[in-house]
Protein backbone atom coordinates (compact mmCIF):
# COMPACT_ATOMS: atom_id res chain seq x y z
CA UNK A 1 0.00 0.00 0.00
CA UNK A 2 2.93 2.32 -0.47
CA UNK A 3 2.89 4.95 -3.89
CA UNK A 4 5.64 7.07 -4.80
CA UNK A 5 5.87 10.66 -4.44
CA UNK A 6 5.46 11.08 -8.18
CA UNK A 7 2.83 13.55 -9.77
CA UNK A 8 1.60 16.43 -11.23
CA UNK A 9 -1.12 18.65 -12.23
CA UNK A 10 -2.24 20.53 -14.75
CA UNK A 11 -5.02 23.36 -15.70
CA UNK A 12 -4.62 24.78 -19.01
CA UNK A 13 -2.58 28.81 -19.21
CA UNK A 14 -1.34 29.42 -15.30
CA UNK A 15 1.91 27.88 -15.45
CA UNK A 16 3.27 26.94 -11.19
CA UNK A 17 6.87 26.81 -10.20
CA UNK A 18 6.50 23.38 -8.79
CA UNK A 19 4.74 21.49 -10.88
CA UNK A 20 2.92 22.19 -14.55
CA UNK A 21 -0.03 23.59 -13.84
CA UNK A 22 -1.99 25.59 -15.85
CA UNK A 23 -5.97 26.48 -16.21
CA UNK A 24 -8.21 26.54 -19.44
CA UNK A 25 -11.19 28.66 -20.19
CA UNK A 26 -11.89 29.42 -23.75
CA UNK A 27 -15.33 30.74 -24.90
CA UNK A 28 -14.93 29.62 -28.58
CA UNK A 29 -12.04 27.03 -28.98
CA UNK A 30 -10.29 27.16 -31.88
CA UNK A 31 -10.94 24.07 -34.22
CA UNK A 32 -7.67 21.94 -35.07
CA UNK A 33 -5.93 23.55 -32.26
CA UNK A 34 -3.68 21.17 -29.92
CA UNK A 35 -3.99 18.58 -32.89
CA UNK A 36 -1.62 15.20 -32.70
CA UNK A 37 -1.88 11.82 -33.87
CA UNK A 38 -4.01 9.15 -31.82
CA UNK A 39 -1.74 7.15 -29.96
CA UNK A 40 -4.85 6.17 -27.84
CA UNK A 41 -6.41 3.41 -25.84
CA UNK A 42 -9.47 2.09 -26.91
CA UNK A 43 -10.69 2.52 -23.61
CA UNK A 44 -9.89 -0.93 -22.17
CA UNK A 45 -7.66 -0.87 -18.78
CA UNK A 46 -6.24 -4.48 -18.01
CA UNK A 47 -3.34 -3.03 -16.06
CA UNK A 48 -2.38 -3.10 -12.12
CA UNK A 49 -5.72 -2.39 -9.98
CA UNK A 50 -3.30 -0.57 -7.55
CA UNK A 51 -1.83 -3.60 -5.51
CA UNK A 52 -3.73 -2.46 -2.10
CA UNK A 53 -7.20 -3.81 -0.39
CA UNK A 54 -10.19 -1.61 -1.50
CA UNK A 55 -10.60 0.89 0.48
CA UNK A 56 -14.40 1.24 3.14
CA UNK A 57 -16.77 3.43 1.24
CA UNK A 58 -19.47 2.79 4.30
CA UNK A 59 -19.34 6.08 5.84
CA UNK A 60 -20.38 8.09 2.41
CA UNK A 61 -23.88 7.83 0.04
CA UNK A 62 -24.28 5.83 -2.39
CA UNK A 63 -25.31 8.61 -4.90
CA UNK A 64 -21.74 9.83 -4.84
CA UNK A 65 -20.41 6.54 -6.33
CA UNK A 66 -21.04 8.21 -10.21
CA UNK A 67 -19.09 5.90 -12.05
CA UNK A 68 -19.90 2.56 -10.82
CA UNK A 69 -22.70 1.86 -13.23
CA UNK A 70 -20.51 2.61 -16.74
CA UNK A 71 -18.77 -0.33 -18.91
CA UNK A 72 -15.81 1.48 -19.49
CA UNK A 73 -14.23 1.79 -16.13
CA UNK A 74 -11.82 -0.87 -14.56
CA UNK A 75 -13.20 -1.11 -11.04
CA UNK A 76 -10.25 0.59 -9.99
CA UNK A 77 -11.30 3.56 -12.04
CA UNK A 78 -14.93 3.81 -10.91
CA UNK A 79 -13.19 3.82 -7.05
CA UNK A 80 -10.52 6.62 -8.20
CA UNK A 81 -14.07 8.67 -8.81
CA UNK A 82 -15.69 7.61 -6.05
CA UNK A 83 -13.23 8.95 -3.79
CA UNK A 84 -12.43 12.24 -5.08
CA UNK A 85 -16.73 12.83 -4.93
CA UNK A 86 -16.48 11.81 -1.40
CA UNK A 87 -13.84 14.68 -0.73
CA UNK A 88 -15.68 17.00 -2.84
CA UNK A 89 -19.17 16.10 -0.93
CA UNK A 90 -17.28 16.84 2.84
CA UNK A 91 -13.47 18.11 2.44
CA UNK A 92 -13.02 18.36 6.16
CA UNK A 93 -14.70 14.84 7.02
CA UNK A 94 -12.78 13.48 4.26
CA UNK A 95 -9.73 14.82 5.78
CA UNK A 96 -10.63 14.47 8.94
CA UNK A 97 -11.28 10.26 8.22
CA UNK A 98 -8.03 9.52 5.81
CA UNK A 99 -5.39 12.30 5.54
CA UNK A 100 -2.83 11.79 7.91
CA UNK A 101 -0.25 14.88 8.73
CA UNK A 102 2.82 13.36 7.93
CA UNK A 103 4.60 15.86 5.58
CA UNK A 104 4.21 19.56 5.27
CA UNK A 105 1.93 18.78 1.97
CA UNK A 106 -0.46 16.41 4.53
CA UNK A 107 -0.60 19.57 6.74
CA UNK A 108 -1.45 21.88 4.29
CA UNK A 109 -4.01 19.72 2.57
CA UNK A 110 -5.64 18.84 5.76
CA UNK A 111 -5.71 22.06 6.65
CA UNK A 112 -6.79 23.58 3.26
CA UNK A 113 -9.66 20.85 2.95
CA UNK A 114 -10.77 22.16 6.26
CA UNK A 115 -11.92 25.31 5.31
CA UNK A 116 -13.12 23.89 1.94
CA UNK A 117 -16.20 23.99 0.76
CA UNK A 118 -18.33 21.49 -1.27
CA UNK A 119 -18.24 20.69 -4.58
CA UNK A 120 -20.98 18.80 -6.93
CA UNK A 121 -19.64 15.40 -7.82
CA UNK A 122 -18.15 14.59 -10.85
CA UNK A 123 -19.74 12.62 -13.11
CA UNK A 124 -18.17 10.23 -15.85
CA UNK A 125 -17.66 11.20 -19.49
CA UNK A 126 -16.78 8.40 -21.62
CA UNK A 127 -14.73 10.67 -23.94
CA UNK A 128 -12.25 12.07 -21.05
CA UNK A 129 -11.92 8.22 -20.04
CA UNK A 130 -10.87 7.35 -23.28
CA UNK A 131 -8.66 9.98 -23.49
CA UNK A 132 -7.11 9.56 -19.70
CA UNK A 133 -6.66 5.88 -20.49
CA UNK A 134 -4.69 6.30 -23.65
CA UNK A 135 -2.41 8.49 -21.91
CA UNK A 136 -1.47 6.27 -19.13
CA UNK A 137 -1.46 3.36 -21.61
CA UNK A 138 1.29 5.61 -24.03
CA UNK A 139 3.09 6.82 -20.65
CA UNK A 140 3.56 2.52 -19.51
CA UNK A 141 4.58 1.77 -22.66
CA UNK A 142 7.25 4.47 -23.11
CA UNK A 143 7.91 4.70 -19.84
CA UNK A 144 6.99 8.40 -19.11
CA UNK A 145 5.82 10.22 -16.73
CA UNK A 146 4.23 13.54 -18.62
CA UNK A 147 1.39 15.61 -19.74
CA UNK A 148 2.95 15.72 -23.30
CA UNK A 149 2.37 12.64 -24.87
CA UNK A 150 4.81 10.60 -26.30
CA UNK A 151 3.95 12.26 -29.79
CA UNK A 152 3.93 15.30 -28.31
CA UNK A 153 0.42 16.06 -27.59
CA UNK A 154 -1.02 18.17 -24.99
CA UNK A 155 -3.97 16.64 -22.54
CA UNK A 156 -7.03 19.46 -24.09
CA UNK A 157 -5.52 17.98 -28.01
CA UNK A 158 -5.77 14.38 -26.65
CA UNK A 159 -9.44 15.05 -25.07
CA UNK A 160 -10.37 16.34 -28.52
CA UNK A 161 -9.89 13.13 -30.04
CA UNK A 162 -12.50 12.15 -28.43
CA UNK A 163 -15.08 14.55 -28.14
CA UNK A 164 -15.16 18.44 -28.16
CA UNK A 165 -15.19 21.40 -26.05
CA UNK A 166 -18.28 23.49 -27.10
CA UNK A 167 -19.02 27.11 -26.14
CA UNK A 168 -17.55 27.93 -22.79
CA UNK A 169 -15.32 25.26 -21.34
CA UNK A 170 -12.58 24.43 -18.42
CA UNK A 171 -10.08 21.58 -18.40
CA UNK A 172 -7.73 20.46 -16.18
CA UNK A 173 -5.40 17.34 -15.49
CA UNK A 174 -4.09 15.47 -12.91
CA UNK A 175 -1.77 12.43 -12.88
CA UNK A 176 -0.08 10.68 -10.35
CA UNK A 177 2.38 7.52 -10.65
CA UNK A 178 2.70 4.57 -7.59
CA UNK A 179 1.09 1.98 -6.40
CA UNK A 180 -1.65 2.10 -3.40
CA UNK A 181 -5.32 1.71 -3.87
CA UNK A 182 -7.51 4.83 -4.81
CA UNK A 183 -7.62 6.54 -1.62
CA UNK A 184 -3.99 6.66 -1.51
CA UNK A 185 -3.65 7.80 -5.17
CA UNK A 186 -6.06 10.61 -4.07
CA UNK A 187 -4.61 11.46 -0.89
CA UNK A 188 -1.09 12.19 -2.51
CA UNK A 189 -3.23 14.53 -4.93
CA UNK A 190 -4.91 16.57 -1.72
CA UNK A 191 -1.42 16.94 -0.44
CA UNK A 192 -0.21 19.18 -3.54
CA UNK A 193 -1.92 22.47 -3.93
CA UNK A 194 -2.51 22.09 -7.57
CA UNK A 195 -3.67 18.68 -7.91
CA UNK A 196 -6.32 19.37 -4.99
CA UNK A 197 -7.38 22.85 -6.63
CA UNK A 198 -8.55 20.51 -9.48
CA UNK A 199 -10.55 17.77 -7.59
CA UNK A 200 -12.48 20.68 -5.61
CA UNK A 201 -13.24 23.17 -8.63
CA UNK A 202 -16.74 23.47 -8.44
CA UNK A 203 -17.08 24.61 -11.91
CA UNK A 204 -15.53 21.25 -13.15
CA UNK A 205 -18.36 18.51 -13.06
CA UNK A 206 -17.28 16.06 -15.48
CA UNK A 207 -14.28 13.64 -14.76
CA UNK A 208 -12.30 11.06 -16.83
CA UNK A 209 -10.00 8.37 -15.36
CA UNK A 210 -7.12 6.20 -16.69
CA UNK A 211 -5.14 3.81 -14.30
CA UNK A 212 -2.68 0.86 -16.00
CA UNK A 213 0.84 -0.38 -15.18
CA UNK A 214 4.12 1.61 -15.29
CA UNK A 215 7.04 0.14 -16.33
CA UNK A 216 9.09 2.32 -13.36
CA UNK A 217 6.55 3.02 -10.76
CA UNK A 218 4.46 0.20 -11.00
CA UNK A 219 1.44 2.35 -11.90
CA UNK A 220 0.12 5.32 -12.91
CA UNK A 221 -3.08 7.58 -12.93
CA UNK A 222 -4.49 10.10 -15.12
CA UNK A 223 -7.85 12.11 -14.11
CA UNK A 224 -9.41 14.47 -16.53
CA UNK A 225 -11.55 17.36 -15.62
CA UNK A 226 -13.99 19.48 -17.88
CA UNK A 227 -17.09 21.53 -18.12
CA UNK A 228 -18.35 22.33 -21.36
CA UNK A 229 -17.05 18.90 -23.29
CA UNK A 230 -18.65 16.32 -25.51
CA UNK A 231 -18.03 13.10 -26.15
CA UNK A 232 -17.96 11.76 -29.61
């Protein structure tokens, strides 16, 4: 149940010293921009479901488990969801249950979370899942650990091949490399300002998640978040 300290996040224009962030809002994307070639996943994850016992989901509604209904989540997947709705349903219980203050991240997190408030949950769209999946599935094989895709591509290009941002839209990603079960995948996100910014943005309601094997850290994560996007 251990995960390396190996992540990042990223929001589309706002670029952070410590890791790549930046933040997208466009009210009319521009078509054929962030194009690449489809390296992608067809949306099938057979990889490492994260090497650690599921985690208890008793203390949290049902209704916040989005995911658990779709056919093209790994179990794993649907859980990675699940969790980061339970945060965004109650940040301070959330903390208050799992986050443990054992680095100056934990503390900040915990303490962030605490004054945090809720957040809709995030509901599955097949396109970002299909996009998040063929990431991690081109980071394993390559043996990455990016947002730029082994042919270069940039997450909002890599969405697009999947769907389309219409009108006003946000993006953001998050990916995370280890292995633990979903709590502790999402736990080591909360820690990092910019990875937890992501999971509690409000205006971000729909979520796509790709988890497979990593040839150095034994796995790795990608969660995409949108508002405004369609899937194909």
């Amino acid at each position: 149940m251990r995960i390396k300290a190996v992540f990042a996040a990223l929001i589309l224009c706002v670029l952070a010293v410590s890791c790549t962030n930046y933040a997208a809002t466009r009210d009319k994307p521009k078509p054929g921009k962030d194009s690449g070639k489809n390296s992608g996943n067809t949306g099938q994850n057979t990889g490492n479901t994260g090497g650690a016992a599921k985690p208890d989901t008793g203390n949290w509604p049902k209704s916040l488990d989005t995911a658990r209904n779709v056919t093209y989540l790994s179990a794993f997947e649907k859980d990675v969801i699940f969790e980061m709705n339970m945060v965004r349903s109650d940040p301070k219980k959330y903390a208050a249950l799992y986050m443990q203050p054992k680095s100056a991240g934990d503390r900040e997190g915990i303490a962030a979370l605490n004054k945090a408030g809720s957040a809709p949950p995030l509901q599955p769209e097949k396109g970002l899942c299909l996009a998040a999946q063929a990431h991690t599935k081109d980071q394993g094989r390559t043996g990455q650990f990016s947002h730029t895709g082994s042919d270069k591509s940039e997450p909002a290009a890599r969405a697009r091949r999947f769907g389309k941002f219409s009108g006003t839209w946000g993006f953001a990603e998050n990916i995370v490399a280890g292995s633990g079960n979903a709590r502790v995948l999402v736990c080591m996100w909360l820690a990092s300002t910019g990875h937890r910014n992501n999971i509690m943005n409000g205006k971000l309601t729909q979520v796509g998640v790709g988890y497979g094997p990593h040839p150095k850290y034994g796995g790795m994560c990608t969660a995409k978040y949108a508002f405004g996007y369609i899937s194909n």
